[in-house]
N, C-alpha and C. Protein backbone atom coordinates (compact mmCIF):
# COMPACT_ATOMS: atom_id res chain seq x y z
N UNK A 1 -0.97 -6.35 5.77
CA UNK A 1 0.40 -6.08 6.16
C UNK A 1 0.99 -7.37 6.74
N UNK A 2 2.48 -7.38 6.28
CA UNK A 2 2.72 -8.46 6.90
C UNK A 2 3.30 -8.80 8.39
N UNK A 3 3.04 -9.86 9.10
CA UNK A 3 3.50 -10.19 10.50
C UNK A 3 4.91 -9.48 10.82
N UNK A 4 5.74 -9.70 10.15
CA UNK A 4 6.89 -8.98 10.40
C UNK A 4 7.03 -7.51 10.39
N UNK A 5 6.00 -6.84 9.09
CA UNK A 5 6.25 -5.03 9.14
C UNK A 5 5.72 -4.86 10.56
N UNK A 6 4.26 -5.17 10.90
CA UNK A 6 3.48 -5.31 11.85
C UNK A 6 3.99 -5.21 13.10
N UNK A 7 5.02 -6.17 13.30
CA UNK A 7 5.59 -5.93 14.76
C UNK A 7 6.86 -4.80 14.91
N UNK A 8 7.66 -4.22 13.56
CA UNK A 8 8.66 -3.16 13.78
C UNK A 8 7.48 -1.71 13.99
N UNK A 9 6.50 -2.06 13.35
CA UNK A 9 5.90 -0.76 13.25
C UNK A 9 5.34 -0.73 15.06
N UNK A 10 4.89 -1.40 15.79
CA UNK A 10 4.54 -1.48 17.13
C UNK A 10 5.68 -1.37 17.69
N UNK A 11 7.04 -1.68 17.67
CA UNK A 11 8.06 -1.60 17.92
C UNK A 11 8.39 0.06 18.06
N UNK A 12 8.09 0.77 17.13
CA UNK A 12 8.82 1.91 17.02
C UNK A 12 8.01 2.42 17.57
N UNK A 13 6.05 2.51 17.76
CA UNK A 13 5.59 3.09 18.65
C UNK A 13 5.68 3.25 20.01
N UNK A 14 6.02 2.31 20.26
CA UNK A 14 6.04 1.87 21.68
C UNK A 14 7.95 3.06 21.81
N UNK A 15 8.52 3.39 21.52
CA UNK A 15 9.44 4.28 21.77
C UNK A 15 9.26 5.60 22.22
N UNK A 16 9.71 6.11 23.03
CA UNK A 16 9.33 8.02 23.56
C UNK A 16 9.74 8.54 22.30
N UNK A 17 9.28 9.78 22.81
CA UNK A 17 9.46 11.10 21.43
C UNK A 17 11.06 10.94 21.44
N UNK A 18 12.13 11.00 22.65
CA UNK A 18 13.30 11.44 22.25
C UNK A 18 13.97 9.96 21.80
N UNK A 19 13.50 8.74 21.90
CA UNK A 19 14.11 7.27 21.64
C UNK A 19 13.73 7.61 20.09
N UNK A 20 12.75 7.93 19.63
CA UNK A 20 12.64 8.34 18.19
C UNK A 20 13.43 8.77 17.27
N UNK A 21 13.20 10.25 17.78
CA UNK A 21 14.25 10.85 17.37
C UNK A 21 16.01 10.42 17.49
N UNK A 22 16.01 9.48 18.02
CA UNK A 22 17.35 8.96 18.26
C UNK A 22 17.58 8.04 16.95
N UNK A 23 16.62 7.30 17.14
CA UNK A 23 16.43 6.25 15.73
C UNK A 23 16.26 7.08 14.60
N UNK A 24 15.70 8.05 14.63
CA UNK A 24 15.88 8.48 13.11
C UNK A 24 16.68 9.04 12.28
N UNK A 25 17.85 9.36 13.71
CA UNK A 25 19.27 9.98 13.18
C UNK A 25 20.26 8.92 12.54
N UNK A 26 20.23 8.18 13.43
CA UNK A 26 20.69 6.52 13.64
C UNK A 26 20.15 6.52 11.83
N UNK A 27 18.90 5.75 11.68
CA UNK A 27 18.57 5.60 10.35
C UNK A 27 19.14 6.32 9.22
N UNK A 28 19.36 7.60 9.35
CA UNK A 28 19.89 8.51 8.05
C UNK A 28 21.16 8.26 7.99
N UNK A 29 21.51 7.86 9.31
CA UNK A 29 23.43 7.54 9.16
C UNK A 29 23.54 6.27 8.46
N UNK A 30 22.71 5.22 8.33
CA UNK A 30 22.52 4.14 7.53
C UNK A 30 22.41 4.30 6.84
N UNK A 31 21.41 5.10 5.78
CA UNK A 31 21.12 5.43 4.54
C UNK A 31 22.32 6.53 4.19
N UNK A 32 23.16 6.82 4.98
CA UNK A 32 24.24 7.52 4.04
C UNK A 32 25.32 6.53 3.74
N UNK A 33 25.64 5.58 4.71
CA UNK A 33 26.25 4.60 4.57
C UNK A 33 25.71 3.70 3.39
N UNK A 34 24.58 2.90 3.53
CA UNK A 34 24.34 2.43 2.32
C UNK A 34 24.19 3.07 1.12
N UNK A 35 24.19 4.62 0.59
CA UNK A 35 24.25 5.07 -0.35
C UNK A 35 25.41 5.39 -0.98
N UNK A 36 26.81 5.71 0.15
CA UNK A 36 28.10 5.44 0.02
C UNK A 36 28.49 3.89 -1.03
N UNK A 37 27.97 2.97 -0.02
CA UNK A 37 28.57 1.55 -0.50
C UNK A 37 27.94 1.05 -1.47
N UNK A 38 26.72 1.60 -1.91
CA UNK A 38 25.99 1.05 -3.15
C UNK A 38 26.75 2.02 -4.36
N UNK A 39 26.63 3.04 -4.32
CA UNK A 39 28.12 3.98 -5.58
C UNK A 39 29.43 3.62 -5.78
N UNK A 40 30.49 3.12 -4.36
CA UNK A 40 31.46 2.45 -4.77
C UNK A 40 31.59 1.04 -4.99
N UNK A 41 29.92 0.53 -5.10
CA UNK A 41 29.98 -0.99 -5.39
C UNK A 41 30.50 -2.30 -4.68
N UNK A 42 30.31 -1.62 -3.22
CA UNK A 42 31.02 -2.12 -2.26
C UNK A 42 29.34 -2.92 -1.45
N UNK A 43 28.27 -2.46 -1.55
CA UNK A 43 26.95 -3.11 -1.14
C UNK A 43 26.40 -4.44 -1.61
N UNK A 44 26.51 -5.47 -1.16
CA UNK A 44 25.98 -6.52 -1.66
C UNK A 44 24.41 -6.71 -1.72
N UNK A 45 23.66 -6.23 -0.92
CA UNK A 45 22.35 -6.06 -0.71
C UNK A 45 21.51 -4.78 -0.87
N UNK A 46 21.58 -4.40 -2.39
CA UNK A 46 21.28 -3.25 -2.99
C UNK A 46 19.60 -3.09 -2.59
N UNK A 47 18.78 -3.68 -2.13
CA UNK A 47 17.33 -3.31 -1.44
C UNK A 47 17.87 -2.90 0.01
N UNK A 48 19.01 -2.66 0.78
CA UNK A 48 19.01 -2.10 2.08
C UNK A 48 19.15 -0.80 1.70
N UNK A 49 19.20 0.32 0.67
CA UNK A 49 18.81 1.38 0.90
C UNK A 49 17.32 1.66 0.57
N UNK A 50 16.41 0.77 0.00
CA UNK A 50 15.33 1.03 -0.08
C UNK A 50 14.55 0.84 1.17
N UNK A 51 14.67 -0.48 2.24
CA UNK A 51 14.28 -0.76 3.77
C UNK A 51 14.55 0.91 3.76
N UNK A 52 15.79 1.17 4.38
CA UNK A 52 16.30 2.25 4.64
C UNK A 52 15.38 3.31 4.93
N UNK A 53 15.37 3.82 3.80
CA UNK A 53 14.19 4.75 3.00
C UNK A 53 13.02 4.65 3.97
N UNK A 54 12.30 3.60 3.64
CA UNK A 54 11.02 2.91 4.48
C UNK A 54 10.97 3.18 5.94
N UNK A 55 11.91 2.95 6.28
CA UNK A 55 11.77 2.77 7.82
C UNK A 55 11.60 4.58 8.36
N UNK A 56 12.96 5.40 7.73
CA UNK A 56 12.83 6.33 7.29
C UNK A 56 11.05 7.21 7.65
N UNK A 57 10.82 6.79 6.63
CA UNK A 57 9.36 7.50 6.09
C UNK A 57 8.18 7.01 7.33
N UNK A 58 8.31 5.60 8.03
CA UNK A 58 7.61 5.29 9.11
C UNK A 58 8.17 6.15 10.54
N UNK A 59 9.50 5.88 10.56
CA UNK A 59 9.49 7.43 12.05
C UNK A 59 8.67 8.07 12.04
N UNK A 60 8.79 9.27 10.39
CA UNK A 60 8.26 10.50 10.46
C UNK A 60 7.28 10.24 10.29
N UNK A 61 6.10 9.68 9.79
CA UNK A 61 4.90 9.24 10.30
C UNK A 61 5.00 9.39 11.19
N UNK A 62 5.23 8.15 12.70
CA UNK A 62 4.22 7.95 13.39
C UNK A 62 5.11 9.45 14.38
N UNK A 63 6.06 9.95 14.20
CA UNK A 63 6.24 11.48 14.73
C UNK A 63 5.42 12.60 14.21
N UNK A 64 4.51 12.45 12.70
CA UNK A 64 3.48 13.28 12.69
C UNK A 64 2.18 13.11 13.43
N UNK A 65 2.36 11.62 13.66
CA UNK A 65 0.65 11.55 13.99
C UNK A 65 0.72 12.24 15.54
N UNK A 66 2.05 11.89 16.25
CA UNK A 66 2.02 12.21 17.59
C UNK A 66 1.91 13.36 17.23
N UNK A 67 2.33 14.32 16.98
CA UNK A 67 2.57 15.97 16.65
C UNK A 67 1.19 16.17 17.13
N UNK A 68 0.17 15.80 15.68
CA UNK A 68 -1.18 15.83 15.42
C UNK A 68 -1.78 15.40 16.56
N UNK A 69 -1.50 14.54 17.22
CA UNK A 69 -2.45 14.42 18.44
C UNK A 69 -2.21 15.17 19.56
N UNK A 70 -1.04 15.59 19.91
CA UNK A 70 -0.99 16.66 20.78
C UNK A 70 -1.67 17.76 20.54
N UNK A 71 -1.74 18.53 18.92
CA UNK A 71 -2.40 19.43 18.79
C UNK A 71 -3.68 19.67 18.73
N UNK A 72 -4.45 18.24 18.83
CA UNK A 72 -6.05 18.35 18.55
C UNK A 72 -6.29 18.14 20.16
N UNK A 73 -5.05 17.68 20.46
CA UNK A 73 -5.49 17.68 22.62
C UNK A 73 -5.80 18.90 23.00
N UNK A 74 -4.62 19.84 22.33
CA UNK A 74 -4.24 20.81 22.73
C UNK A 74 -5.46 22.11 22.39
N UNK A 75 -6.10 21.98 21.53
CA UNK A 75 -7.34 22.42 20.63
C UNK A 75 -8.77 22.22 21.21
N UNK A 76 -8.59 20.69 21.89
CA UNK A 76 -9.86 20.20 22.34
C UNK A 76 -9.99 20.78 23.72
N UNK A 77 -8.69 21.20 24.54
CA UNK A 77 -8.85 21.35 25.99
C UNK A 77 -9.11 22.86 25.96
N UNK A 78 -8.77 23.45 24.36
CA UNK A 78 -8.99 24.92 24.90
C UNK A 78 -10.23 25.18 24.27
N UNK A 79 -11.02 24.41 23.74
CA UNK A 79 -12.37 24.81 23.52
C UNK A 79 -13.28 24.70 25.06
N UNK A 80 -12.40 23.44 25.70
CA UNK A 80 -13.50 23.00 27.01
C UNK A 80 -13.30 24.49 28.36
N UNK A 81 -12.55 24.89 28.15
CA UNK A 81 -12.58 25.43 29.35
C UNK A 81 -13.24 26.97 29.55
């Protein structure tokens, strides 16, 4: 991976659950925007809806893995007790 994905992806971890979710609304409002301006031919940089996309698909990642780890916490503490 490269140095640059590397540090957005630590970037976005390092955010709370609700800074997340903030960014990922944020993000879709971009990707409607760039899907707007790439149809009326108004986008000069036709790979910013693909980033888009990407970044996209990394939120909801690392918002599944958290999910997933709460629930195997949540799994593990009720086997212990």
């Amino acid at each position: 991976m490269a140095k640059g994905r590397r540090e957005r992806v630590e970037e976005l971890r390092g955010f709370s659950d609700e800074d997340l979710a903030k960014e990922l609304e944020e993000t879709y409002r971009e990707l409607f925007t760039a899907r707007l301006q790439l149809s009326t031919r108004q986008l000069a940089n036709t790979s910013l809806a693909r980033k888009t996309k990407r970044r996209i698909a990394r939120i909801k990642t690392i918002q599944r893995e958290r999910e997933l780890a709460a629930l195997y916490q949540a799994a593990t503490e009720g086997k212990a007790s």
